[in-house]
Protein backbone atom coordinates (compact mmCIF):
# COMPACT_ATOMS: atom_id res chain seq x y z
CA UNK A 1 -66.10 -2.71 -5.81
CA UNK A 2 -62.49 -3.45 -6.00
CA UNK A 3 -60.29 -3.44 -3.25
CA UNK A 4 -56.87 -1.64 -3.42
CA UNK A 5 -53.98 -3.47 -1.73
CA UNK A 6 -50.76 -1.89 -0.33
CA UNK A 7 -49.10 -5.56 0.10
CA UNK A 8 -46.63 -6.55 -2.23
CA UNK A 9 -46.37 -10.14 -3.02
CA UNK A 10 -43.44 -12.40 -1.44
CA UNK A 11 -41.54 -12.38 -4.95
CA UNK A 12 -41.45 -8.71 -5.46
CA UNK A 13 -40.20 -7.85 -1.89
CA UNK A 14 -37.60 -11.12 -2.50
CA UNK A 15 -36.96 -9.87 -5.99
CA UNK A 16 -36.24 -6.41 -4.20
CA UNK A 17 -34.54 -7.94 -1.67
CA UNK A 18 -32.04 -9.81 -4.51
CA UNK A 19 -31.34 -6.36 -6.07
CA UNK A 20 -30.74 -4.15 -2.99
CA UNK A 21 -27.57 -7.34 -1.79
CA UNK A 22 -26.72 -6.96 -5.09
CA UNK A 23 -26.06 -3.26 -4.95
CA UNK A 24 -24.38 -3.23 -1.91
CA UNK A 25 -22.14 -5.78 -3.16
CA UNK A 26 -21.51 -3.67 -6.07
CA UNK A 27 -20.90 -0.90 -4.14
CA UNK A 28 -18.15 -3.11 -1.75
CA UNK A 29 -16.24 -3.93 -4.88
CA UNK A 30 -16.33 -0.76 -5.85
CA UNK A 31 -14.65 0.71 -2.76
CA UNK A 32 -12.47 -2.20 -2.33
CA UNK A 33 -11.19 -1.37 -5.25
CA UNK A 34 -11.19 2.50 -4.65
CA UNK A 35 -8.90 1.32 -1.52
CA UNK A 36 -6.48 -0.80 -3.23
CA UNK A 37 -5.94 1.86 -5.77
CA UNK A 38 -5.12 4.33 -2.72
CA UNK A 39 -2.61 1.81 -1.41
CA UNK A 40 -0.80 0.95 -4.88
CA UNK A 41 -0.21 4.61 -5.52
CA UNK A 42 1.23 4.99 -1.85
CA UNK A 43 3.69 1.76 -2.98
CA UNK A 44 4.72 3.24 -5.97
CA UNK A 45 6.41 6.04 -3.71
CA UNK A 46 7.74 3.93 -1.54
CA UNK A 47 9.24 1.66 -4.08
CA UNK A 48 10.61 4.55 -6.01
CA UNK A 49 12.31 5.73 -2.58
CA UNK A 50 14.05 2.13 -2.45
CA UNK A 51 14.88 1.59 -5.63
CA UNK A 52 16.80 5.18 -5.97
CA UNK A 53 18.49 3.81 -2.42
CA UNK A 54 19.52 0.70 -3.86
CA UNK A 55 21.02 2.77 -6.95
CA UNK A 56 22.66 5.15 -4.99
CA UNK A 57 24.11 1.67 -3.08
CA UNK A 58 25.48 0.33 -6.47
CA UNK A 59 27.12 3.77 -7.31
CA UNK A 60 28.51 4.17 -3.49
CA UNK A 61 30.77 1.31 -3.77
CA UNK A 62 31.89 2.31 -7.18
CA UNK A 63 32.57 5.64 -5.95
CA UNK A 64 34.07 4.09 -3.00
CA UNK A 65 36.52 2.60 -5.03
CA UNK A 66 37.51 5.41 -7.24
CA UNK A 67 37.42 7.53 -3.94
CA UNK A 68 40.17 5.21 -2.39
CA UNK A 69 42.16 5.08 -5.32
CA UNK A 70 42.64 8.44 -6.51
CA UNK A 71 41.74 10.54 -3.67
CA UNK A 72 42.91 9.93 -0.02
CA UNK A 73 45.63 7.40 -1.00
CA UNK A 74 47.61 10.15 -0.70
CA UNK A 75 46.49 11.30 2.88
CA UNK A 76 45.80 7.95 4.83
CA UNK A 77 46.68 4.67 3.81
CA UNK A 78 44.35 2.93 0.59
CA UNK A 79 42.47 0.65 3.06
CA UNK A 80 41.38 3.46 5.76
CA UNK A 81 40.51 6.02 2.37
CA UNK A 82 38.11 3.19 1.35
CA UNK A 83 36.76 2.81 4.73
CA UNK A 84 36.32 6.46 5.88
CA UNK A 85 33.78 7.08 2.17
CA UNK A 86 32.30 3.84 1.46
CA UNK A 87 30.64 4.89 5.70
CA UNK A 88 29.62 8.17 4.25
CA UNK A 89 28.07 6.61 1.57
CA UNK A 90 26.16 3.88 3.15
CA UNK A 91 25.31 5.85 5.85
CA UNK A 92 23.12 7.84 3.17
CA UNK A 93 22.30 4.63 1.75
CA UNK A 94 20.65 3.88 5.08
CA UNK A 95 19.16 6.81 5.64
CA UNK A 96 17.20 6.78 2.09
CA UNK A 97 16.08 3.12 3.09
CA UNK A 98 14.97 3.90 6.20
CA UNK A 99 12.92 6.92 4.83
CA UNK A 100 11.28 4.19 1.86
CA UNK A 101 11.12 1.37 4.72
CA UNK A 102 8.88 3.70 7.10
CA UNK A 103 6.31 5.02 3.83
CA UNK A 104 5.88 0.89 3.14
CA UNK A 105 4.93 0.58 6.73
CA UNK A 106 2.15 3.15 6.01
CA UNK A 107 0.61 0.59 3.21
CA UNK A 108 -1.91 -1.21 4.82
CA UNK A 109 -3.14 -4.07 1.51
CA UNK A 110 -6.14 -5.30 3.03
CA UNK A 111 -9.21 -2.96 2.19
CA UNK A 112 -10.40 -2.07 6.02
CA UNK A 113 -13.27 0.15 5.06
CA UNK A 114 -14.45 -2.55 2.61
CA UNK A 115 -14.64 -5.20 5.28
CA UNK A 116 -15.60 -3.09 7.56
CA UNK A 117 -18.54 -2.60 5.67
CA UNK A 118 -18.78 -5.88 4.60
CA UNK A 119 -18.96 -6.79 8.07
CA UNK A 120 -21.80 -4.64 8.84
CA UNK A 121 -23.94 -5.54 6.21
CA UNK A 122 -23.44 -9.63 6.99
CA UNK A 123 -24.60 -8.39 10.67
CA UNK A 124 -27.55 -6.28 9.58
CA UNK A 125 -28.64 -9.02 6.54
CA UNK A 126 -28.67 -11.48 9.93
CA UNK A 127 -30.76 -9.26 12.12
CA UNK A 128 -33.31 -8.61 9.16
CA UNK A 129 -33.92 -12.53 8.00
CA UNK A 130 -34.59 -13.90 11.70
């Protein structure tokens, strides 16, 4: 008469064991990588935002010039024309910045949910191999 035996031996529950750190390293990766996506996309604005501020910089001072020149020369003297736009204009330029400076703030490049995770599953692997 045989016996049955619900025990497994050591090397299947180690070889378990093996696959299941595997998968939840797998699965880490995966969301660290889900993460990093999130925060490239939200850089993308942002750098858009400062790179159309830094263009709209370049053109200010041209426009600045061509202001000063052919515009208020006529009303104030050439220096105070210059003045009086190129403020307009980088007071927009600062404004824009500002606006892309604030969404870079909202980047955050190191995964937290990931190591978060990763966290809890060094703390948990600890408390299950004492």
């Amino acid at each position: 008469m045989a016996v049955e035996s619900n025990e497994r031996s050591i090397a299947a529950v180690l070889r378990d064991i093996l696959q299941n750190i595997q998968e939840i390293f797998r699965s880490e990766f995966r969301l660290a990588k889900t993460e990093l996506t999130e925060q490239v996309a939200k850089a993308k604005g942002a750098g858009t935002l400062m790179g159309l501020a830094a263009g709209m910089a370049f053109f200010a001072v041209l426009f600045v010039l061509l202001a000063a020149v052919f515009g208020l020369m006529r009303v104030v003297p050439e220096w105070a024309a210059a003045l009086i736009v190129g403020a307009v204009m980088g007071l927009m330029a600062l404004v824009m910045a500002s606006s892309g400076r604030k969404r870079f703030r909202q980047i955050h490049p190191v995964p937290e949910h990931t190591v978060a995770t990763v966290k809890a599953n060094i703390q948990w692997a600890k408390q299950h191999t004492k």
